[in-house]
Protein backbone atom coordinates (compact mmCIF):
# COMPACT_ATOMS: atom_id res chain seq x y z
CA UNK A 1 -10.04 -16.07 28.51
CA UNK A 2 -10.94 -12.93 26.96
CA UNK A 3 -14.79 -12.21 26.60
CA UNK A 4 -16.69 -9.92 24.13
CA UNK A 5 -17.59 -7.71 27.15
CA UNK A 6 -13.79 -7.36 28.23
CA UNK A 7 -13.03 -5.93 24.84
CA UNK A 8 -12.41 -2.47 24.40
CA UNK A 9 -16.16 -1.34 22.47
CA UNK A 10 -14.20 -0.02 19.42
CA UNK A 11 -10.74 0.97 18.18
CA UNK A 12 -9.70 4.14 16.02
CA UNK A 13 -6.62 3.89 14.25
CA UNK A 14 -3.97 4.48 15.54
CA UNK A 15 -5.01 3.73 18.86
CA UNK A 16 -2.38 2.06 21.42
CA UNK A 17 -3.28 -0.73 23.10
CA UNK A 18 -2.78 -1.15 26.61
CA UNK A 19 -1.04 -4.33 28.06
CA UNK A 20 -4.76 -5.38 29.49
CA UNK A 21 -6.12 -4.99 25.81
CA UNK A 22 -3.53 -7.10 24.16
CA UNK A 23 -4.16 -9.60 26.99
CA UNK A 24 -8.03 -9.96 26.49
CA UNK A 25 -7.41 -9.90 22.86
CA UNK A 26 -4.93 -12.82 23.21
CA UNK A 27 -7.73 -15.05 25.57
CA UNK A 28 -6.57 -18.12 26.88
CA UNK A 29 -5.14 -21.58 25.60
CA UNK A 30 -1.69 -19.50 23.97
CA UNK A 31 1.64 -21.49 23.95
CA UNK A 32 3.65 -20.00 27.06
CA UNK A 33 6.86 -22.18 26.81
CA UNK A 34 7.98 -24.51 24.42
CA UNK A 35 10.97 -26.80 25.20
CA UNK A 36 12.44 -29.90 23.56
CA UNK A 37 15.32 -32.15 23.79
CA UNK A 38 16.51 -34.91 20.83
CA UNK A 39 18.63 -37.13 20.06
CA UNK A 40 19.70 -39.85 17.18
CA UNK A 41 21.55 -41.98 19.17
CA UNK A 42 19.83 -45.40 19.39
CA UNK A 43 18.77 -47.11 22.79
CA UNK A 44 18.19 -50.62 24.07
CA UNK A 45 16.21 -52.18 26.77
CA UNK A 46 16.31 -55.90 27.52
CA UNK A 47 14.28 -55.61 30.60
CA UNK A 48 10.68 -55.29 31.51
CA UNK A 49 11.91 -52.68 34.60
CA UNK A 50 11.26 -48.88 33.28
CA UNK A 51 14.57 -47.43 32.21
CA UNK A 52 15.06 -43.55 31.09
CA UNK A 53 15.48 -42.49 27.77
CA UNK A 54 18.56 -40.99 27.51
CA UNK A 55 18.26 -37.81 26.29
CA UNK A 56 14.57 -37.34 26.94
CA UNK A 57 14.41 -35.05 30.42
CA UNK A 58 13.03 -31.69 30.51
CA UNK A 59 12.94 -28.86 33.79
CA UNK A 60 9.90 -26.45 33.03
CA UNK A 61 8.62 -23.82 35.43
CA UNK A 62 4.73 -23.66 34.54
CA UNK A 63 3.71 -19.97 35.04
CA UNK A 64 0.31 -20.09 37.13
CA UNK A 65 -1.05 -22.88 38.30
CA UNK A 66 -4.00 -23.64 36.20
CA UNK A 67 -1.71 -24.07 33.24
CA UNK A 68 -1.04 -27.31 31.64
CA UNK A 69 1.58 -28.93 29.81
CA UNK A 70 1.45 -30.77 26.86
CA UNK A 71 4.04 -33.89 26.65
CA UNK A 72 4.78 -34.80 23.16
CA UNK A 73 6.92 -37.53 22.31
CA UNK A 74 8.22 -39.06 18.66
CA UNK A 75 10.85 -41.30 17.60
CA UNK A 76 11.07 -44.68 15.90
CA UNK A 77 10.38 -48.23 17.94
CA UNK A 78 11.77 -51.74 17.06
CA UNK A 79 10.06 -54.75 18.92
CA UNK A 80 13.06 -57.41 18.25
CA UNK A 81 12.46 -60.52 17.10
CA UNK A 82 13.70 -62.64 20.54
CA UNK A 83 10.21 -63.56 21.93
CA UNK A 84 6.54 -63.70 20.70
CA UNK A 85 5.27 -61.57 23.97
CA UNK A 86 7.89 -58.90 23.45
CA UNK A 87 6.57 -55.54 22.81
CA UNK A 88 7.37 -51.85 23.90
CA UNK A 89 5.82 -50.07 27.08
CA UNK A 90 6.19 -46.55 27.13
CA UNK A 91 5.61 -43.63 29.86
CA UNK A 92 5.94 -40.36 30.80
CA UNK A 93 6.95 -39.21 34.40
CA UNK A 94 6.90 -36.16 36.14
CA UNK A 95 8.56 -36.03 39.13
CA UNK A 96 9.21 -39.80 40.03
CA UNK A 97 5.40 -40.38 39.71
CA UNK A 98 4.43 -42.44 36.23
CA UNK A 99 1.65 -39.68 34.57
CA UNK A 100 0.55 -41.92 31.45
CA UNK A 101 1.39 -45.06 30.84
CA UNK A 102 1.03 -47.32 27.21
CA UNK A 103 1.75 -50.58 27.51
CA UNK A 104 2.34 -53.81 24.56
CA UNK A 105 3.01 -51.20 21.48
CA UNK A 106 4.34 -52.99 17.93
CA UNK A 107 3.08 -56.01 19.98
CA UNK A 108 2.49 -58.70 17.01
CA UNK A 109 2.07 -62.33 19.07
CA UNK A 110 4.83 -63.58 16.88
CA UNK A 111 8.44 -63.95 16.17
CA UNK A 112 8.27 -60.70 13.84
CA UNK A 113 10.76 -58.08 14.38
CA UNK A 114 8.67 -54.84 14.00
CA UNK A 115 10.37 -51.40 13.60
CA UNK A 116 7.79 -48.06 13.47
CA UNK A 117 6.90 -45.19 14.12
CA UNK A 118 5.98 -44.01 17.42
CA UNK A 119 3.76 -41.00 18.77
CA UNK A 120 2.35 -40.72 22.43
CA UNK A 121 0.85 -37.63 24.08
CA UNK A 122 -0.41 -36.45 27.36
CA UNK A 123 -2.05 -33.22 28.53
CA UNK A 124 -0.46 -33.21 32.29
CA UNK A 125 -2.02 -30.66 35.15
CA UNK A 126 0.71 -30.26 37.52
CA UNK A 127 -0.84 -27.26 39.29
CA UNK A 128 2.79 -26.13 40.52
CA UNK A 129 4.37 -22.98 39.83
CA UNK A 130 7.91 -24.93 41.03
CA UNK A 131 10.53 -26.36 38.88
CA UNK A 132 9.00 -29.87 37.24
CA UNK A 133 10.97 -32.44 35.56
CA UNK A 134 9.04 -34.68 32.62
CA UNK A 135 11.24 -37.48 31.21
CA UNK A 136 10.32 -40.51 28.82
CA UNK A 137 10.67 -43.58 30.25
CA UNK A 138 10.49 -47.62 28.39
CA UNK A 139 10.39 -51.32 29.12
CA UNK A 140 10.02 -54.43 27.39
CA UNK A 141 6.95 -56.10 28.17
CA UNK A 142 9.08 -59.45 28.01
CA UNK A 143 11.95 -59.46 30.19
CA UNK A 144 15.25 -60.56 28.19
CA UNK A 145 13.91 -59.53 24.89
CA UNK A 146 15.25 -56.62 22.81
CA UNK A 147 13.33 -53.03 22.15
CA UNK A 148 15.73 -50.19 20.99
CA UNK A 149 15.38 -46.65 20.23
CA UNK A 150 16.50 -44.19 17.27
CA UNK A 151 17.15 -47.64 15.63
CA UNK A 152 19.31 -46.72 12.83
CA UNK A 153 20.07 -43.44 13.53
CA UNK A 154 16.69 -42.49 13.43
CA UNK A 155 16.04 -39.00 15.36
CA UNK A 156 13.78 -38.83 18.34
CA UNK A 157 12.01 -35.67 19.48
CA UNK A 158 10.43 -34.66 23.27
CA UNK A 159 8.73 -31.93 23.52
CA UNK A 160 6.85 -29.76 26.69
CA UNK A 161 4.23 -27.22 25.82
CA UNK A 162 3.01 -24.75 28.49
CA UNK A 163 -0.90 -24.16 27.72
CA UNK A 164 -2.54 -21.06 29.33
CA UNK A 165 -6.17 -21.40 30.31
């Protein structure tokens, strides 16, 4: 990240820059890559197994190894009304390894059907410079109950951030 002491003392107009200047001025925590995948096209799960969003699978190549990447997922939920214990688990994977993990979302402890809003993010630190997959992943916490995805059309966004530090 740029420091006071890597800047250049002073600038005259119409001075040019070099590549190191615009660099230090820049400093750290910049968006490198930005890459998202959607869809509208609804989803169920009836089992408490992980399944794969469809839809919701990214490739990014981070650029150094120090750099993060910010996971960003948003779509709409429904918890059906089959079972009082059924609610949504939710995760994000890298790889094949499970990187953040919420479990028993729009959980209510009753009969309701629930349908909302959903949000989750995770700030991942794959120190690789490799090819990396992130995909979105659910389950019902209740196996044989009903939790669907883009209910109603509804659109669902995931999105990877590359973070310089």
């Amino acid at each position: 990240m740029a420091s006071p002491t890597s800047l250049p003392a002073s600038f005259t107009s119409g001075d040019v820059l070099t590549a190191a200047n615009m660099n230090n001025i820049r400093g750290g925590f910049r968006i490198l890559q930005f890459l998202s995948a959607s869809t509208t096209t609804a989803q169920t799960i009836s089992t408490s197994t992980y399944t794969d969003l469809t839809s919701f699978s990214i490739s990014i190549t981070p650029q150094a190894t120090t750099n993060k990447i910010l996971c960003v997922w948003s779509g709409k939920g429904d918890k059906g009304a089959g079972n009082a214990n059924n609610a949504i688990n939710f995760q994000f994977v890298r790889g094949s390894t499970a990187i953040a993990t919420w479990s028993n979302n729009l959980f209510t402890n009753s009969l309701l059907r629930l349908i909302g809003p959903m949000t989750f993010m995770y700030l991942d630190a794959p120190a690789t410079t490799s090819a990396t997959t992130y995909k979105c992943q659910a389950a019902n916490s209740f196996n044989g109950a009903e939790v669907t995805f883009q209910q109603g059309s509804s659109p669902g966004e995931f999105y990877l951030l590359e973070v310089s530090l």
